[in-house]
Protein backbone atom coordinates (compact mmCIF):
# COMPACT_ATOMS: atom_id res chain seq x y z
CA UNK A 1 6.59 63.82 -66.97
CA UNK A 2 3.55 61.44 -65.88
CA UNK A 3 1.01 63.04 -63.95
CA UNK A 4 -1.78 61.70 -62.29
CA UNK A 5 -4.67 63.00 -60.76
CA UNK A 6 -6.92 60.78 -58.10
CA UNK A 7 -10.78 62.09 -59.45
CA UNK A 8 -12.36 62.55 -62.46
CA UNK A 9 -15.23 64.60 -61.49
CA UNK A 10 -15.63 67.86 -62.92
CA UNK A 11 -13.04 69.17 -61.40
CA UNK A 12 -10.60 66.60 -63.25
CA UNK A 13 -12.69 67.98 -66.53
CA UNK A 14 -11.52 71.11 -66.26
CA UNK A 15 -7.95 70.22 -65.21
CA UNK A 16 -7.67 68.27 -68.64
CA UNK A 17 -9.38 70.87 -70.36
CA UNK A 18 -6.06 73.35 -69.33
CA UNK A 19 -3.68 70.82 -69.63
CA UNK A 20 -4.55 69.85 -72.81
CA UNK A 21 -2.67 73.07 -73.73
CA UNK A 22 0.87 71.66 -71.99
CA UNK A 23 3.05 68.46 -73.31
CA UNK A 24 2.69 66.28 -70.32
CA UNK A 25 0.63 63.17 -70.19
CA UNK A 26 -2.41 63.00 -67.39
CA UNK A 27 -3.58 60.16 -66.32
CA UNK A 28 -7.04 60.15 -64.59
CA UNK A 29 -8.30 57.37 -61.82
CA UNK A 30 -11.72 57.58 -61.11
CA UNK A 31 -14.57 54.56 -59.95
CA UNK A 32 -16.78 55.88 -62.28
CA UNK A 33 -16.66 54.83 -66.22
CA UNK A 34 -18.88 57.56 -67.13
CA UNK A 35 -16.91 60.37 -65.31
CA UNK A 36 -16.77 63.72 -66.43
CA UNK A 37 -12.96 63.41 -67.10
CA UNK A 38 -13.52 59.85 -68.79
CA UNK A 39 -14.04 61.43 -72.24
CA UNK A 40 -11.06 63.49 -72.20
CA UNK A 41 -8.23 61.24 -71.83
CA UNK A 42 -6.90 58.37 -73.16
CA UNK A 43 -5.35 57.36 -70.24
CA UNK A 44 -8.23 57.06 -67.75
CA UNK A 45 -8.12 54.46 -64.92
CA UNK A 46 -11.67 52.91 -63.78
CA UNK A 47 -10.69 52.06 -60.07
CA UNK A 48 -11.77 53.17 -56.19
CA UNK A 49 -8.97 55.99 -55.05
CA UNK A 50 -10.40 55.29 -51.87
CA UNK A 51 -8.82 51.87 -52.30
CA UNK A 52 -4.99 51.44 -51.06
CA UNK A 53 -4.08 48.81 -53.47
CA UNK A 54 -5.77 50.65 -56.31
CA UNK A 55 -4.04 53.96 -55.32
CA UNK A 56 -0.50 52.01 -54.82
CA UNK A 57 -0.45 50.25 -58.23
CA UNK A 58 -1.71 53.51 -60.02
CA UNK A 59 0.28 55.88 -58.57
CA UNK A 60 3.37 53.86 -59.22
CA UNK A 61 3.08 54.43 -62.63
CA UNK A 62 3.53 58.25 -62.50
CA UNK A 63 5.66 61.01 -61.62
CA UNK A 64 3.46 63.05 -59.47
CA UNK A 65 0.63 62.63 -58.03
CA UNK A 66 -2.65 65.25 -57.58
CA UNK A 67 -5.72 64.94 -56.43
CA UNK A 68 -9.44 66.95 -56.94
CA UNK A 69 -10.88 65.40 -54.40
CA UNK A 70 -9.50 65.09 -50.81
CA UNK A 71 -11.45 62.09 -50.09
CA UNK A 72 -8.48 59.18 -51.47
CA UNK A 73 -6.23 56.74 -49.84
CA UNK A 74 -4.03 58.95 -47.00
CA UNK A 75 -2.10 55.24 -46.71
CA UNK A 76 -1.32 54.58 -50.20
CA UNK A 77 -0.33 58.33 -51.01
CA UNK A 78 2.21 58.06 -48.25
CA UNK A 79 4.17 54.86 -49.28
CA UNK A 80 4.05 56.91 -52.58
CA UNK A 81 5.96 59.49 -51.35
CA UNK A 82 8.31 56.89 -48.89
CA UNK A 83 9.43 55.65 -52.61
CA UNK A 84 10.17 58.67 -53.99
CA UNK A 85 6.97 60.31 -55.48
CA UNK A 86 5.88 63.95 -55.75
CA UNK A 87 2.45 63.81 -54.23
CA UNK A 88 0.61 67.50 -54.02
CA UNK A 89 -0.84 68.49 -51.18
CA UNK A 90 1.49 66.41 -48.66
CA UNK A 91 -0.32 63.19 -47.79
CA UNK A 92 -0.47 64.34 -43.73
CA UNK A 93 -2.39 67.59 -45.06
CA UNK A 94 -4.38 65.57 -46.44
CA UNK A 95 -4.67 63.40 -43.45
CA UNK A 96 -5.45 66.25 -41.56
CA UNK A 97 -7.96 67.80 -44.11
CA UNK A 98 -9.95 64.53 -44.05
CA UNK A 99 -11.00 65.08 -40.70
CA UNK A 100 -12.68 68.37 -39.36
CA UNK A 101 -11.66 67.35 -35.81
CA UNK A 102 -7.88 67.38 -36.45
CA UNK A 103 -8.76 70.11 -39.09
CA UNK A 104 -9.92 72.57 -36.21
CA UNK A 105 -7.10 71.57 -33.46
CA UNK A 106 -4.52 72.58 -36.13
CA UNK A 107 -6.07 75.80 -36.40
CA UNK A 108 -6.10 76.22 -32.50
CA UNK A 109 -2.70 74.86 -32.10
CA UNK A 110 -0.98 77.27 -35.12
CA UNK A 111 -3.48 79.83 -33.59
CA UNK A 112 -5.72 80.67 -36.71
CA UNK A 113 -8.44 82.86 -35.82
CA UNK A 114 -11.55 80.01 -36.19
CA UNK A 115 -14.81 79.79 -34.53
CA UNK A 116 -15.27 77.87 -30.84
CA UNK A 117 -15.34 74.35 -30.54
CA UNK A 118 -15.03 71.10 -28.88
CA UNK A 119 -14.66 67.30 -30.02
CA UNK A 120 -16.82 64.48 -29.53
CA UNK A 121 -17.46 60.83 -29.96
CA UNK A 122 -20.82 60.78 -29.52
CA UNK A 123 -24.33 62.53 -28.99
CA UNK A 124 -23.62 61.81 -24.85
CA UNK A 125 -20.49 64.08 -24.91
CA UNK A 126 -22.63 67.03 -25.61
CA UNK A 127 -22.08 70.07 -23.39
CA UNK A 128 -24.45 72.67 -23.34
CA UNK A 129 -22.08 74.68 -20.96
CA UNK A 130 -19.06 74.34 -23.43
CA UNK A 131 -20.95 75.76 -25.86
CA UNK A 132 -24.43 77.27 -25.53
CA UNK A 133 -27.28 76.52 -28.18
CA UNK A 134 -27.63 77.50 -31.01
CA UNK A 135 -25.18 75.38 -32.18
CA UNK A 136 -23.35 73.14 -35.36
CA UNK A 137 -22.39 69.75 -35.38
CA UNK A 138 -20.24 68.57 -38.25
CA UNK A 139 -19.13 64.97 -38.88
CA UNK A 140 -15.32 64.37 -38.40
CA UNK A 141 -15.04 62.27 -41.75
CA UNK A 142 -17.19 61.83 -44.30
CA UNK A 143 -19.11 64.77 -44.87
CA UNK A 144 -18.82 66.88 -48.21
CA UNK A 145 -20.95 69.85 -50.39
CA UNK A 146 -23.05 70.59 -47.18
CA UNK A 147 -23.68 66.83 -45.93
CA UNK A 148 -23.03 66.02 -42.36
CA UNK A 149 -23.47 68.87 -41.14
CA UNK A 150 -26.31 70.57 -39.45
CA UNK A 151 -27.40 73.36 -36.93
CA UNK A 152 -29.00 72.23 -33.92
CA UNK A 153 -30.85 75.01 -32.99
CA UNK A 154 -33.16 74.46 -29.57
CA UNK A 155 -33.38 71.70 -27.33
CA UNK A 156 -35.54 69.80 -28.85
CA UNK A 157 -33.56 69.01 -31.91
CA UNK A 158 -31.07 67.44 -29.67
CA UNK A 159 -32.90 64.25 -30.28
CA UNK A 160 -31.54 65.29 -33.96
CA UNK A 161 -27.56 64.91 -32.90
CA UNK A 162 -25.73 62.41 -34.97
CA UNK A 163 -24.21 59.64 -32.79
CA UNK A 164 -20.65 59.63 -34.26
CA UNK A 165 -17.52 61.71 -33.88
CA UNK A 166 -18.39 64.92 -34.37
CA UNK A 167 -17.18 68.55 -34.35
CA UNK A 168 -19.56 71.12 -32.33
CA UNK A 169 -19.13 74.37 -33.11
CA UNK A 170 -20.27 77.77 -32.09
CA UNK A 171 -22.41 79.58 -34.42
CA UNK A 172 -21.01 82.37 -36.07
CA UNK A 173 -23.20 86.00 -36.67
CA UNK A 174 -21.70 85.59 -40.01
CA UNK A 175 -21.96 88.77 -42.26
CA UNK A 176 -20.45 86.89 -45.08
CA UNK A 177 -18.91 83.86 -46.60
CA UNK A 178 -15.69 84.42 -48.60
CA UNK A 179 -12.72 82.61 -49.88
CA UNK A 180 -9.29 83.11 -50.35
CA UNK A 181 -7.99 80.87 -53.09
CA UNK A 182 -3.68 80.15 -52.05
CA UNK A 183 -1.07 78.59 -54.68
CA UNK A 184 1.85 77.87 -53.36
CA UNK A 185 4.85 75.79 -55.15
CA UNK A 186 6.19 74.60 -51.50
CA UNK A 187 9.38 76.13 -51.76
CA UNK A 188 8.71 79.57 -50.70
CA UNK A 189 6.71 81.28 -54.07
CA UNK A 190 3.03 81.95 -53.25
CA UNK A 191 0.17 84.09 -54.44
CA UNK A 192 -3.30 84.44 -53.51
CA UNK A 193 -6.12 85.26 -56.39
CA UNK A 194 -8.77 88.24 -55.34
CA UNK A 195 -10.77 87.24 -52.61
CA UNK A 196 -14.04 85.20 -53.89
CA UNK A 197 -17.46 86.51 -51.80
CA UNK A 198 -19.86 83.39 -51.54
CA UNK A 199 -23.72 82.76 -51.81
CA UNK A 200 -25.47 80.32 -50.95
CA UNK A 201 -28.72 78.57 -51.75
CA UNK A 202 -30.11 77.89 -48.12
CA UNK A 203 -32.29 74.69 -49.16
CA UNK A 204 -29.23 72.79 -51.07
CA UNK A 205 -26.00 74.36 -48.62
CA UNK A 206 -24.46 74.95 -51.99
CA UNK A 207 -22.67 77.58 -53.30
CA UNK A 208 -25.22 79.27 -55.62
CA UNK A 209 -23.74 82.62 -56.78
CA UNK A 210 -19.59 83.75 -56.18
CA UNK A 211 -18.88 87.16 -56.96
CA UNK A 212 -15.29 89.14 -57.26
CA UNK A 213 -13.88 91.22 -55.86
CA UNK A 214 -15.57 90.95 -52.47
CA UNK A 215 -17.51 93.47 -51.36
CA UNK A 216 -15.25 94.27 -48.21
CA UNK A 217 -12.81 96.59 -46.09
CA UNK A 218 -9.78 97.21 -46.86
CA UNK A 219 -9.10 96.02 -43.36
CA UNK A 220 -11.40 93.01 -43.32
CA UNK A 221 -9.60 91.75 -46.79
CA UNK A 222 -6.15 92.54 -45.78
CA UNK A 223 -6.82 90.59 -42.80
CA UNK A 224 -8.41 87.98 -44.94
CA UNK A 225 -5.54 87.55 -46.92
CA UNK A 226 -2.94 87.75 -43.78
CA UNK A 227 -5.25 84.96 -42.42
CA UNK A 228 -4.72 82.83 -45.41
CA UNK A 229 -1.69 83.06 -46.39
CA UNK A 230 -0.87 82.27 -42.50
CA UNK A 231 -2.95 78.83 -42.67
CA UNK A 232 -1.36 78.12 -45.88
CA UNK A 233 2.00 78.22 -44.99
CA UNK A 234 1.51 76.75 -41.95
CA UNK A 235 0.50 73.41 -43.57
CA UNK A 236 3.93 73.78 -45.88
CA UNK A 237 2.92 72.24 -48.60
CA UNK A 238 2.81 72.87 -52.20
CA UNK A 239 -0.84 72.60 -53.60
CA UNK A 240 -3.73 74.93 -54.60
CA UNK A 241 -6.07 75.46 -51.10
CA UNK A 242 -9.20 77.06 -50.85
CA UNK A 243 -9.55 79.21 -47.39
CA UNK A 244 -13.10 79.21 -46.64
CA UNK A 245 -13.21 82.30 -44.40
CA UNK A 246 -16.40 83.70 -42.23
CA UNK A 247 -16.71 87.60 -41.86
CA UNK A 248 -18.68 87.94 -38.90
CA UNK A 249 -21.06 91.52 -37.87
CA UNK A 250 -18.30 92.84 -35.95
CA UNK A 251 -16.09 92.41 -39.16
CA UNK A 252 -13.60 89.72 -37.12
CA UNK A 253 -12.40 87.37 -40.24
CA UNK A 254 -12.47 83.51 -38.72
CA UNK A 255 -11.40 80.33 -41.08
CA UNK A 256 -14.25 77.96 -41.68
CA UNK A 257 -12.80 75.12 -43.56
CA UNK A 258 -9.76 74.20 -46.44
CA UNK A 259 -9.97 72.82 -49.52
CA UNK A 260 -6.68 71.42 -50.43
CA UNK A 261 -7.17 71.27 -53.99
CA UNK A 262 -8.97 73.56 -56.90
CA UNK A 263 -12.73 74.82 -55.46
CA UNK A 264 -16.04 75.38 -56.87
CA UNK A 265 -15.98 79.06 -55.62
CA UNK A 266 -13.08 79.42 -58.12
CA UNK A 267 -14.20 78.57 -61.05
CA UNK A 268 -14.68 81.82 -62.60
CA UNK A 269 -10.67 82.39 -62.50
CA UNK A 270 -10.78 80.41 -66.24
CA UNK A 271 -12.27 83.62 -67.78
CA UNK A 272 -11.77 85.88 -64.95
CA UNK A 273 -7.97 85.70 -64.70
CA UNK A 274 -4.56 85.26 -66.68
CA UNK A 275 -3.67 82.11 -64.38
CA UNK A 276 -6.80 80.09 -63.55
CA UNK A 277 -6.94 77.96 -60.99
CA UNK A 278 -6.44 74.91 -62.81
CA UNK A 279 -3.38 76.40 -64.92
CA UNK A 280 -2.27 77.12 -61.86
CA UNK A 281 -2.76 73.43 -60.35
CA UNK A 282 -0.64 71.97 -63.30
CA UNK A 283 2.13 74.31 -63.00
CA UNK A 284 2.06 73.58 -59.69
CA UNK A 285 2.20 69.64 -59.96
CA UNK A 286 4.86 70.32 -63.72
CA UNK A 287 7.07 72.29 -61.50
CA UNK A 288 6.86 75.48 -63.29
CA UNK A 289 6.73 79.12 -62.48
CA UNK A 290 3.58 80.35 -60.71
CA UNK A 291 0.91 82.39 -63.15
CA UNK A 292 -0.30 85.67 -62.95
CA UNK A 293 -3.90 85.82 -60.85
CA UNK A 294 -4.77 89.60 -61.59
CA UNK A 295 -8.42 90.14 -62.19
CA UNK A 296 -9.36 91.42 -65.65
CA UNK A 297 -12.89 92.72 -64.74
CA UNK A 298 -15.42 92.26 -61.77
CA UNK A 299 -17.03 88.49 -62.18
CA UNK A 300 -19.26 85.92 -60.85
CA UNK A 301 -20.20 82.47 -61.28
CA UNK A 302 -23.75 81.27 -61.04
CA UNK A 303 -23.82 76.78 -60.53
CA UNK A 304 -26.37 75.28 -63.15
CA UNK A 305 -28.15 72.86 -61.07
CA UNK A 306 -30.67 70.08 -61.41
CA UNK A 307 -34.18 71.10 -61.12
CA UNK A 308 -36.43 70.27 -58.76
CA UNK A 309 -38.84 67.10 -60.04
CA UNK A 310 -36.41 66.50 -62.71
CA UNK A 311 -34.18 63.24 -62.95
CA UNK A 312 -32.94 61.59 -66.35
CA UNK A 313 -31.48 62.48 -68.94
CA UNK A 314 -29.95 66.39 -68.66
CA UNK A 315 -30.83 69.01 -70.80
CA UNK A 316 -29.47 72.72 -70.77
CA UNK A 317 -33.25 74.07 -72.41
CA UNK A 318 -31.99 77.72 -72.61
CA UNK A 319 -28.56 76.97 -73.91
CA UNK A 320 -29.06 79.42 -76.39
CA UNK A 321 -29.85 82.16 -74.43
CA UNK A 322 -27.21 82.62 -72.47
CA UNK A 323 -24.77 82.09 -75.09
CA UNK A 324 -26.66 85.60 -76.59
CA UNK A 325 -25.34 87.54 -73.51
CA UNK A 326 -22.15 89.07 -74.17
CA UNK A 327 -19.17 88.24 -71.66
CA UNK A 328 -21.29 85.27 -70.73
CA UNK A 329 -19.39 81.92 -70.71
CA UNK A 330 -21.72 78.02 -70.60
CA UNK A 331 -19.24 75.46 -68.89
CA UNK A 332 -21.05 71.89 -68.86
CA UNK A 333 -19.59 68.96 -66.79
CA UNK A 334 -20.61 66.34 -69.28
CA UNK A 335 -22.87 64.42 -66.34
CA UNK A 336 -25.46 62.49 -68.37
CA UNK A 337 -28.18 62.29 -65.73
CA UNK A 338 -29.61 65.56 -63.62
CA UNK A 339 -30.93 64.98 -60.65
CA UNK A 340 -32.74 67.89 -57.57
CA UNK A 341 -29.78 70.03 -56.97
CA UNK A 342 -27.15 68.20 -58.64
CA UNK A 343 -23.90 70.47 -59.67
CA UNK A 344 -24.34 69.99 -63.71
CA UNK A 345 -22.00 73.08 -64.83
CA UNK A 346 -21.68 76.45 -64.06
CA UNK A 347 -21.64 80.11 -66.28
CA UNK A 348 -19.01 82.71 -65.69
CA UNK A 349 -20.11 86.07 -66.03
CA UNK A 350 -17.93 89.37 -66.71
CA UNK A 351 -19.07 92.88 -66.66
CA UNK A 352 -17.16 96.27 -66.19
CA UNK A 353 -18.85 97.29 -63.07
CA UNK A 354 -20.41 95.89 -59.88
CA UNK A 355 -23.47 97.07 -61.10
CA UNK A 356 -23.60 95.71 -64.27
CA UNK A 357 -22.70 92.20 -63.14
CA UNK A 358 -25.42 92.44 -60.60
CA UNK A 359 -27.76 92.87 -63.52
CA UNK A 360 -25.99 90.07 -65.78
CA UNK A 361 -26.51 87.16 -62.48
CA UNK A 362 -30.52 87.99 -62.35
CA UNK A 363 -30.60 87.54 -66.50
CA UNK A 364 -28.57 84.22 -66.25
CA UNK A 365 -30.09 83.29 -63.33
CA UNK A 366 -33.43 82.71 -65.07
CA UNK A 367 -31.86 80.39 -67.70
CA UNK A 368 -29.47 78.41 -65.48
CA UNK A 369 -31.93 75.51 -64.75
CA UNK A 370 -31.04 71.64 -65.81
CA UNK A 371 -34.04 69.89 -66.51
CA UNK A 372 -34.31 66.06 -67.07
CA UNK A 373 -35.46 65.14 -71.47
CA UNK A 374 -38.95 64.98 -71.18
């Protein structure tokens, strides 16, 4: 079996780096020579897989097609499939996934508990009796890792609103950010790994620190996971999907976003879990049996970002360090240049309480920064 995967970001890294242990070929197409995934395979594709013809002529040579990152040719994925292709998620998820307006209709229309909203094409359509300030705007297509996307909080950053098709949403009293990471094979067989609790860094929008398990109800996760499962199967497709959910101060669960594809928040499933995520993707996309995605022990991830001021060459300075901590686990994403608040790898943390891991994130914390050779 030929697989191919559109991306070779670190995502695609990590993807090689699991199926490295399986006998199938993977073949990577990515517009970047010097992609993290580049070094990895033989069988790496320098092209745009935003590109139709690129896509086309790629994907023809391969028996199924994956992606790990939604932003590819919707077009050329579905004359894949018209001749016969597997292609994983379904190219009209993707279609849909691609932009936030269709994105939140299909949650109103399969009635998935999401925050307010209304669509519009420009700044003009803006209706402050729809939906009372504060509110968020979010670009239909384009935006990713926090961009296009922004709160407009009085009136006088409406002069702020972006003049394009937009999403406007009501702001949620969120009490916290989780995510519900969904395999599914398509055909019925789907599991859900322990529900992933999110922090952010407010200045970048990025995910800084994910812990599990979630710090939640019983309630608030069953309904989490009901909630889901529900959005997963309603898109009946196979794939890996990342329900971003909000928890708001009442406790009400509401879906944010999906990821169609393995997720940053998930990272830590590689130590964390028998099945990680990106096992799980190639089983998925090989046709095989779904893993196991029990938790061993309570974990986290903490991002290793580029440092403010710093832009060049990267360098890990307290490598060492954090390879002293015990249950402590350096994954770098082979970028050769850091840049301010760059994703340049990430450190998975294990502990055998709550506690414990609390204490673990502050000590790694202080030697996760990416600095540029001096």
């Amino acid at each position: 079996m030929k697989i191919g995967i559109l991306g070779g970001g670190q995502l695609g890294r990590m993807f090689l780096q699991e199926a490295a242990n399986y006998p199938h070929s993977v073949a990577i197409l990515d517009p970047t020579l010097d992609a993290p995934a580049a070094a990895l395979t033989d069988d790496f594709y320098c092209g745009d897989f935003n590109d139709e013809a690129t896509v086309l002529a790629f994907g023809e040579e391969q028996d199924v097609i994956g992606i790990e990152i939604e932003h590819v040719s919707v077009a050329a994925l579905k004359q894949l499939r018209e001749a016969g292709k597997r292609v994983i998620p379904e190219p009209r998820v993707l279609e849909m996934i691609q932009d936030k307006g269709k994105q939140k209709q299909f949650y109103a229309d399969h009635k998935l508990a999401t925050t307010d909203f209304y669509l519009i094409k420009g700044r003009d359509e803006v209706d402050l009796e729809k939906i009372a300030l504060p509110f968020v705007q979010k670009l239909r297509t384009g935006g990713y890792d926090g961009r296009g996307v922004q709160v407009i909080r009085d009136e006088q950053e409406l002069d702020n609103l972006w003049d394009e098709p937009s999403v406007i949403e009501a702001m949620c009293p969120i009490a916290k950010e989780i995510a519900v990471l969904v395999a599914t094979d398509g055909s019925g067989d789907l599991v859900c790994y322990p529900i992933l609790e999110m922090v952010f860094n407010p200045e970048l929008n990025l995910v800084d620190v994910v812990k599990t398990p979630a710090r939640l109800s019983s309630s608030v996760e069953a309904h989490a996971v009901a909630l889901a499962e529900d959005a997963v199967l309603a898109m009946a497709s196979a794939g890996i999907f990342a329900v971003e959910l909000f928890v708001d101060q009442e406790g009400e669960v509401l879906i944010n976003e999906i990821a169609p594809r393995v997720h940053n928040s998930a990272h830590l499933t590689i130590e964390a879990c028998p099945s990680s995520q990106f096992d799980q993707m190639w089983r998925i996309l090989a046709k095989q049996p779904l893993g196991t995605v029990q938790l061993y022990r309570p974990a986290a991830m903490v991002n290793l970002i580029g440092a403010e001021g710093h832009e060049g060459e990267a360098v890990l300075p307290h490598l060492e360090k954090l390879l002293a901590l015990d249950e402590v686990s350096v994954h770098w994403y082979g970028k050769s240049v850091t840049r301010p608040g760059r994703k340049m790898g990430h450190v998975t943390i294990l502990a055998a309480s709550d506690e414990a891991l609390n204490r673990k994130i502050d000590k790694v914390k202080q030697y996760a920064e990416v600095i540029a050779r001096g």
